[in-house]
N, C-alpha and C. Protein backbone atom coordinates (compact mmCIF):
# COMPACT_ATOMS: atom_id res chain seq x y z
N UNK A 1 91.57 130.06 108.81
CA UNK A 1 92.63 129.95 107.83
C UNK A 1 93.56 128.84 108.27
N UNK A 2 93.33 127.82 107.46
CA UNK A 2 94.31 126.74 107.59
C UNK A 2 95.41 126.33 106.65
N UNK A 3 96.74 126.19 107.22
CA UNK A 3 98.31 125.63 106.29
C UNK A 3 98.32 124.85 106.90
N UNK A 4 98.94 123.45 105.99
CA UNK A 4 99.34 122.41 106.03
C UNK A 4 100.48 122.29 105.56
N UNK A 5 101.84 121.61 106.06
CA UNK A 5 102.93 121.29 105.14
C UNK A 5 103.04 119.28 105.43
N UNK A 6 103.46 118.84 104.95
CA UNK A 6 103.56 117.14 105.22
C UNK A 6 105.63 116.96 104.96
N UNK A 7 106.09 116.48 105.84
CA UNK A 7 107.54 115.88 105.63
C UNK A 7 107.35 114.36 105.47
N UNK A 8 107.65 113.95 104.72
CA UNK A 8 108.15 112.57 104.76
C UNK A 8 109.33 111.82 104.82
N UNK A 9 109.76 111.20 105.58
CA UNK A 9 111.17 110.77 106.18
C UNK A 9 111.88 109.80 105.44
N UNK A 10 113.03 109.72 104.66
CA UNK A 10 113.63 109.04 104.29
C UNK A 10 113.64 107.12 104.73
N UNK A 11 113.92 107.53 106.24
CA UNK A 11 113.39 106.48 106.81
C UNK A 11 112.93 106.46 107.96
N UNK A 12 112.30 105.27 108.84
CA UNK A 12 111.94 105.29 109.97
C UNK A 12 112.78 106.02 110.80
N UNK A 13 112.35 107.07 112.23
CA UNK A 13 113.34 107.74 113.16
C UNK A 13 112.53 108.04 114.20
N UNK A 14 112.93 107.88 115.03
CA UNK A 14 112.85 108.32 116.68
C UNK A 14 113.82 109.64 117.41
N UNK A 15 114.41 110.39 116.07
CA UNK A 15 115.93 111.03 116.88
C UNK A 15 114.84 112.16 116.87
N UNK A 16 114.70 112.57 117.96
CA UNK A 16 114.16 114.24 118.20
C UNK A 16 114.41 115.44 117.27
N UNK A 17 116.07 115.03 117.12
CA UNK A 17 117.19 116.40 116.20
C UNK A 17 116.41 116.06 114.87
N UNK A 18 116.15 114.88 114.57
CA UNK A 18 116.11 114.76 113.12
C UNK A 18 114.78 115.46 112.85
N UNK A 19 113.72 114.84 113.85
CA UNK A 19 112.18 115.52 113.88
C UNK A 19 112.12 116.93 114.19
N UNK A 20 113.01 117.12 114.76
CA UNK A 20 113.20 119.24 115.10
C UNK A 20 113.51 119.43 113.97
N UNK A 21 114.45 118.95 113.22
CA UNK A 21 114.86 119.79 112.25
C UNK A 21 114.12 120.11 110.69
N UNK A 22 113.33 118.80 110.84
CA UNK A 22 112.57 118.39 109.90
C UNK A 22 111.38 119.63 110.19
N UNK A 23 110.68 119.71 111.07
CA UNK A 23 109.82 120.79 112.12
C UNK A 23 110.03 122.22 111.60
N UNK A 24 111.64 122.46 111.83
CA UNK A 24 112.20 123.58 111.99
C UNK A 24 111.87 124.41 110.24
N UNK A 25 111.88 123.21 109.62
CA UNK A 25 112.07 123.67 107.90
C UNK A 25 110.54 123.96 107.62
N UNK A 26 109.58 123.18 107.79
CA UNK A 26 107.80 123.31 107.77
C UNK A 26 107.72 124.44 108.11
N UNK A 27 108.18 125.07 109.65
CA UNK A 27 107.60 125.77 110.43
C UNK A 27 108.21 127.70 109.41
N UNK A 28 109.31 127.41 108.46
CA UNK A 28 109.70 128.21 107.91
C UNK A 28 109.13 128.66 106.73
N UNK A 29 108.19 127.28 106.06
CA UNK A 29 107.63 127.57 104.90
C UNK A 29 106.02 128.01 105.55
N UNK A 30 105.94 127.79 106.63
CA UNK A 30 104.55 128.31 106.62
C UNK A 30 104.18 129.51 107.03
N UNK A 31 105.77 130.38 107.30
CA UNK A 31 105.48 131.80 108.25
C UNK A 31 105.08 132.30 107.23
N UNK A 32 104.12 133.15 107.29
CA UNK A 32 103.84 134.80 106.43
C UNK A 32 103.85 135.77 107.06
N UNK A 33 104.87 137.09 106.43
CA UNK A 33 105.24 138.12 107.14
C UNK A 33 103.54 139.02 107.85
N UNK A 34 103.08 139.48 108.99
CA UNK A 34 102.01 140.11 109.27
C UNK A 34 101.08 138.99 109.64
N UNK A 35 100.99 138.05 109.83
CA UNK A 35 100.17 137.15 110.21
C UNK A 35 100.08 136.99 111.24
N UNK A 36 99.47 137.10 112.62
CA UNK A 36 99.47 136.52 114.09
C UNK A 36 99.18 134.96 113.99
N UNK A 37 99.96 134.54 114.54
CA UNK A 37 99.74 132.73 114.58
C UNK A 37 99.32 132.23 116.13
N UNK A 38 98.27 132.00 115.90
CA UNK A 38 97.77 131.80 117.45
C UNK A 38 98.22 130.06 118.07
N UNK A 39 98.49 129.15 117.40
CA UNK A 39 98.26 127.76 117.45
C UNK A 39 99.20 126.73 116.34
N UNK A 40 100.26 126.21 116.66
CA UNK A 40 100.71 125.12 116.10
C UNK A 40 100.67 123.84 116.34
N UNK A 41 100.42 122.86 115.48
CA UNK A 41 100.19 121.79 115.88
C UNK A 41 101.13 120.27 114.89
N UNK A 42 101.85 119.76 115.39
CA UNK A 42 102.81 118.75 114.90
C UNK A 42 101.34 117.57 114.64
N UNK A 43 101.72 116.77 114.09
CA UNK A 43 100.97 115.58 114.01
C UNK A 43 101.66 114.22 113.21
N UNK A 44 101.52 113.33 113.17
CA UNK A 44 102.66 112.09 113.00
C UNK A 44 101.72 111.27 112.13
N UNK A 45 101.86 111.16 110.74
CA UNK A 45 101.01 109.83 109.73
C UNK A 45 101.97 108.44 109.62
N UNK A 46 101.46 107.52 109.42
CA UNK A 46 101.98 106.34 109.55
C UNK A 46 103.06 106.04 110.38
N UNK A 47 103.04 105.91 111.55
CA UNK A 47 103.81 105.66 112.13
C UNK A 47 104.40 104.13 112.60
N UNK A 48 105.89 103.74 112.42
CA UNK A 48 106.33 102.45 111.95
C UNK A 48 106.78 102.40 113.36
N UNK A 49 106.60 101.00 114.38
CA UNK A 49 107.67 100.57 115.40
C UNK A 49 109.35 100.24 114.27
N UNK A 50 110.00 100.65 114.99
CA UNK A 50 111.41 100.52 114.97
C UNK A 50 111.62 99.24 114.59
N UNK A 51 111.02 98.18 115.87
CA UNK A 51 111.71 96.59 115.63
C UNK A 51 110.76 96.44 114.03
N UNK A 52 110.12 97.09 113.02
CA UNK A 52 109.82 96.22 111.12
C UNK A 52 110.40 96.96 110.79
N UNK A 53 111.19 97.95 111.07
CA UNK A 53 111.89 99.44 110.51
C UNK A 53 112.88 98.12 109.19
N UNK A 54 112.70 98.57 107.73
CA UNK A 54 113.35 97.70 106.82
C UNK A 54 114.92 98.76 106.70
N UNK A 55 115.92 97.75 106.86
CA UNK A 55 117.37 98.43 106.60
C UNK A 55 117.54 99.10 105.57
N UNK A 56 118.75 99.63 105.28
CA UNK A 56 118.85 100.44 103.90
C UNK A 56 120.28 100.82 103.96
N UNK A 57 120.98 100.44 102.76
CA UNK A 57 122.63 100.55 102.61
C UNK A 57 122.80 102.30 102.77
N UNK A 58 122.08 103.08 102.24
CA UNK A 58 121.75 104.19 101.71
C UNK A 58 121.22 105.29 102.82
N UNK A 59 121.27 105.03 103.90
CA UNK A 59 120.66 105.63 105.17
C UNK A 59 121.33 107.49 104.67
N UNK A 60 120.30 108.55 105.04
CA UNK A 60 120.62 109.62 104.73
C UNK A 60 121.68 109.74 105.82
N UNK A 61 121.03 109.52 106.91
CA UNK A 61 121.70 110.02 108.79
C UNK A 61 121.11 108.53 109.34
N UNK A 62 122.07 108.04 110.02
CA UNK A 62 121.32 106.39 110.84
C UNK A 62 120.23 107.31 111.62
N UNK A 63 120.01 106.66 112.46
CA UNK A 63 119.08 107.28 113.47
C UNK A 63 120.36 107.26 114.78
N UNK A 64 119.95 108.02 115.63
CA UNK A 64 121.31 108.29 117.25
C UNK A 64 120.37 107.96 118.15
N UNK A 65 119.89 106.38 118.33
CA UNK A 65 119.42 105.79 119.22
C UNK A 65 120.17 105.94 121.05
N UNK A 66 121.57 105.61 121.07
CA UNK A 66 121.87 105.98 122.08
C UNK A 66 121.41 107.20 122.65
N UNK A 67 122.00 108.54 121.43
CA UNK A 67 121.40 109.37 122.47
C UNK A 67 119.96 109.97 122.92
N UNK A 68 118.84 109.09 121.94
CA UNK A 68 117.69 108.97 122.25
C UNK A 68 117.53 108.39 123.59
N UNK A 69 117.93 107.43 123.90
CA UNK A 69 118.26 106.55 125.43
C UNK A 69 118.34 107.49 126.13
N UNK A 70 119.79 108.38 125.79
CA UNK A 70 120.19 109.30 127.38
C UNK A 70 119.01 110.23 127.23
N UNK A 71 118.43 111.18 126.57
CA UNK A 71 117.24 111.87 126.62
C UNK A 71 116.52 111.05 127.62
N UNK A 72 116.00 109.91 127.32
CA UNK A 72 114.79 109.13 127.48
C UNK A 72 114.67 109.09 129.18
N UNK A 73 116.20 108.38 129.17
CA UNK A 73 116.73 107.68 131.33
C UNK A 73 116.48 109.19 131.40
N UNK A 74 117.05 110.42 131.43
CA UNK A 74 117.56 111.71 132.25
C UNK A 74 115.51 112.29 132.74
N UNK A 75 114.98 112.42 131.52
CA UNK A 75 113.51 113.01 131.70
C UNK A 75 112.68 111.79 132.55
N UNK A 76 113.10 110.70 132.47
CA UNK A 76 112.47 109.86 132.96
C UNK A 76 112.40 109.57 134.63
N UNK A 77 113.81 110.23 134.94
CA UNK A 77 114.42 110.21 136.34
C UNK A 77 114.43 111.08 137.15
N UNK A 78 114.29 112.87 136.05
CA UNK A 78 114.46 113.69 136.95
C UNK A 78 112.95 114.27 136.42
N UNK A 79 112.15 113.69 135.44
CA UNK A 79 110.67 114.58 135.40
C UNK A 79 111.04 115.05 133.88
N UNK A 80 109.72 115.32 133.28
CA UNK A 80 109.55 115.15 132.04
C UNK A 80 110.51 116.53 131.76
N UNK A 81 110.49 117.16 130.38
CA UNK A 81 111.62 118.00 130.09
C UNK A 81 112.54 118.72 130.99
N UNK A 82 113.42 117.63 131.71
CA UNK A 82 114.63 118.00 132.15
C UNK A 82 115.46 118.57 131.50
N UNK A 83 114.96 117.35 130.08
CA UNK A 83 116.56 117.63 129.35
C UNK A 83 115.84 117.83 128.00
N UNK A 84 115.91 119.24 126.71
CA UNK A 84 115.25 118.86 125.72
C UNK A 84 115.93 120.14 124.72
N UNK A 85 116.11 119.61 123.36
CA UNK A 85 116.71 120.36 122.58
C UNK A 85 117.21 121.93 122.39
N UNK A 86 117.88 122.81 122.57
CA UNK A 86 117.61 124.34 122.28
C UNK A 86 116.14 124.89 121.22
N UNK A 87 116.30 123.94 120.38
CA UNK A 87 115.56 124.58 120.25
C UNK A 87 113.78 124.86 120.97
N UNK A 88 114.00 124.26 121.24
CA UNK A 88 112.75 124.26 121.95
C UNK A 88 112.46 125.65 123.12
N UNK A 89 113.43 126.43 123.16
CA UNK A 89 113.80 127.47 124.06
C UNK A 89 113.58 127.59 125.85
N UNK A 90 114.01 128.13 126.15
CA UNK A 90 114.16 127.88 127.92
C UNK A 90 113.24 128.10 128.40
N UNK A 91 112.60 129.35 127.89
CA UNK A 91 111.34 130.09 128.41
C UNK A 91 110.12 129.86 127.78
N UNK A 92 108.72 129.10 128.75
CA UNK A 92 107.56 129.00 128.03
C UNK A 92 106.95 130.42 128.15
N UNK A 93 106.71 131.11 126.42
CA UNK A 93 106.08 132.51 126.56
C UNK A 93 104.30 132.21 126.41
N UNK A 94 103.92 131.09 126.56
CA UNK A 94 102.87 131.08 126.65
C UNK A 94 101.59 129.85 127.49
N UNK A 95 100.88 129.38 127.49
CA UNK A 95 100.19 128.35 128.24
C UNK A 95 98.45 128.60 127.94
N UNK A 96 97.92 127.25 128.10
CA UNK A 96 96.60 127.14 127.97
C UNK A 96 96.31 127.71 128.90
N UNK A 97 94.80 128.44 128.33
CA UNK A 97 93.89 129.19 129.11
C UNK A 97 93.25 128.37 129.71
N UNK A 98 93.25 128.10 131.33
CA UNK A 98 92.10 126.88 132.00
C UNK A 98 90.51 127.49 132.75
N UNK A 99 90.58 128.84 132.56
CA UNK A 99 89.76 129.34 133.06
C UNK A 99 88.21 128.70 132.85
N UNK A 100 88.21 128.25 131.72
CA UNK A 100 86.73 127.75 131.60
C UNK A 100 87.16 126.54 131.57
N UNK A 101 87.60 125.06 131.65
CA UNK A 101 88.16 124.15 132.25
C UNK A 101 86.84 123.32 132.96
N UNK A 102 86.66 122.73 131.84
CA UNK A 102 85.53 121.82 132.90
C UNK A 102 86.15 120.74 133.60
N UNK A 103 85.08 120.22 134.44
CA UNK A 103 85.52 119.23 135.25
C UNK A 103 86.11 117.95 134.77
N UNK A 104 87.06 117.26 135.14
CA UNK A 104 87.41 115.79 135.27
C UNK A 104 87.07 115.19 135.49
N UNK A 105 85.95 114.35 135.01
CA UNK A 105 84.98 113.23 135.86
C UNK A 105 85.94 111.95 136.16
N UNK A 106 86.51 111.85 134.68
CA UNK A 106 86.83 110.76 134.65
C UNK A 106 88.49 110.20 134.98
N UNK A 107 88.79 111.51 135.25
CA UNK A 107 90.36 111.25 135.77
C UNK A 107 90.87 111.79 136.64
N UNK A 108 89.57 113.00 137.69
CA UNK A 108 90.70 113.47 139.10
C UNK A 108 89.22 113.14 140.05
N UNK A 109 89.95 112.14 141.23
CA UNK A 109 88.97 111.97 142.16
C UNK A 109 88.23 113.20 142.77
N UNK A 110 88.83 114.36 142.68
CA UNK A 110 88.43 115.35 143.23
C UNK A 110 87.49 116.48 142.01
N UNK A 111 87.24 115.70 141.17
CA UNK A 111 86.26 115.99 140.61
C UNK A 111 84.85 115.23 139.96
N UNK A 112 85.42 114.13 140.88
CA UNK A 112 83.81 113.24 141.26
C UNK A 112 82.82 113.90 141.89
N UNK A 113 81.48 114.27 141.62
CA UNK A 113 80.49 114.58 142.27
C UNK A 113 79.92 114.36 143.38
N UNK A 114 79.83 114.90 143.82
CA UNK A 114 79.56 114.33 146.03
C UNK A 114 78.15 114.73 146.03
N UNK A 115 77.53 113.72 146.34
CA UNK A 115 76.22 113.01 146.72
C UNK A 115 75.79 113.28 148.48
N UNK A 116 75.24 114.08 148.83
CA UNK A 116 74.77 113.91 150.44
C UNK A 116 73.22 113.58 150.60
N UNK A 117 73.48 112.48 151.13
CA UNK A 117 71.85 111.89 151.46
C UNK A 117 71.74 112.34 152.69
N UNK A 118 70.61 113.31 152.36
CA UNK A 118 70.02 113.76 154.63
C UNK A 118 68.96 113.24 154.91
């Protein structure tokens, strides 16, 4: 059983708040009361760099680039979500299952295959 909702943005944005909140409204139209939801998944269509982003007298909310910056330096300095919205909540109540977890060939040396010639 698959839902889909699509937001489309007034204009180009990078502000987290704006993408949470945007998030926050999807994630409301797609609850159904009695449903177990095992899996959510965000995903991003057309995505514009900033520097062709076209101006607009009419901006709903500018974008809050600065405090995109301070997010950006703080996680960058002290390790990835140092610093990250409430909503996102304090406590992870859940995590991938790695138990069946195959190997890394191609990205942990220690799961290169060892060869002994006797």
């Amino acid at each position: 059983m698959g839902f889909k909702q699509v937001h489309r943005f007034a204009y180009p944005t990078d502000d987290t708040t704006v993408i949470t909140k945007a998030v926050s409204g999807l994630v409301d139209a797609l609850f159904v009361e009695g449903v177990r939801y095992y899996k959510l998944g965000v995903g991003f269509i057309a995505m514009t760099s900033a520097k062709y982003a076209q101006g607009d007298l009419f901006y709903e909310s500018p974008p809050n680039s600065a405090l995109m910056k301070v997010f950006d330096c703080i996680n960058q300095k002290y390790g990835s979500h140092s610093m990250f919205l409430a909503a996102q909540g304090i406590e992870q109540k859940w995590a991938m299952r790695r138990a069946l977890l195959s190997p890394q060939y191609t990205t942990r040396w220690m799961d290169v295959p060892k060869v002994r010639c006797g």
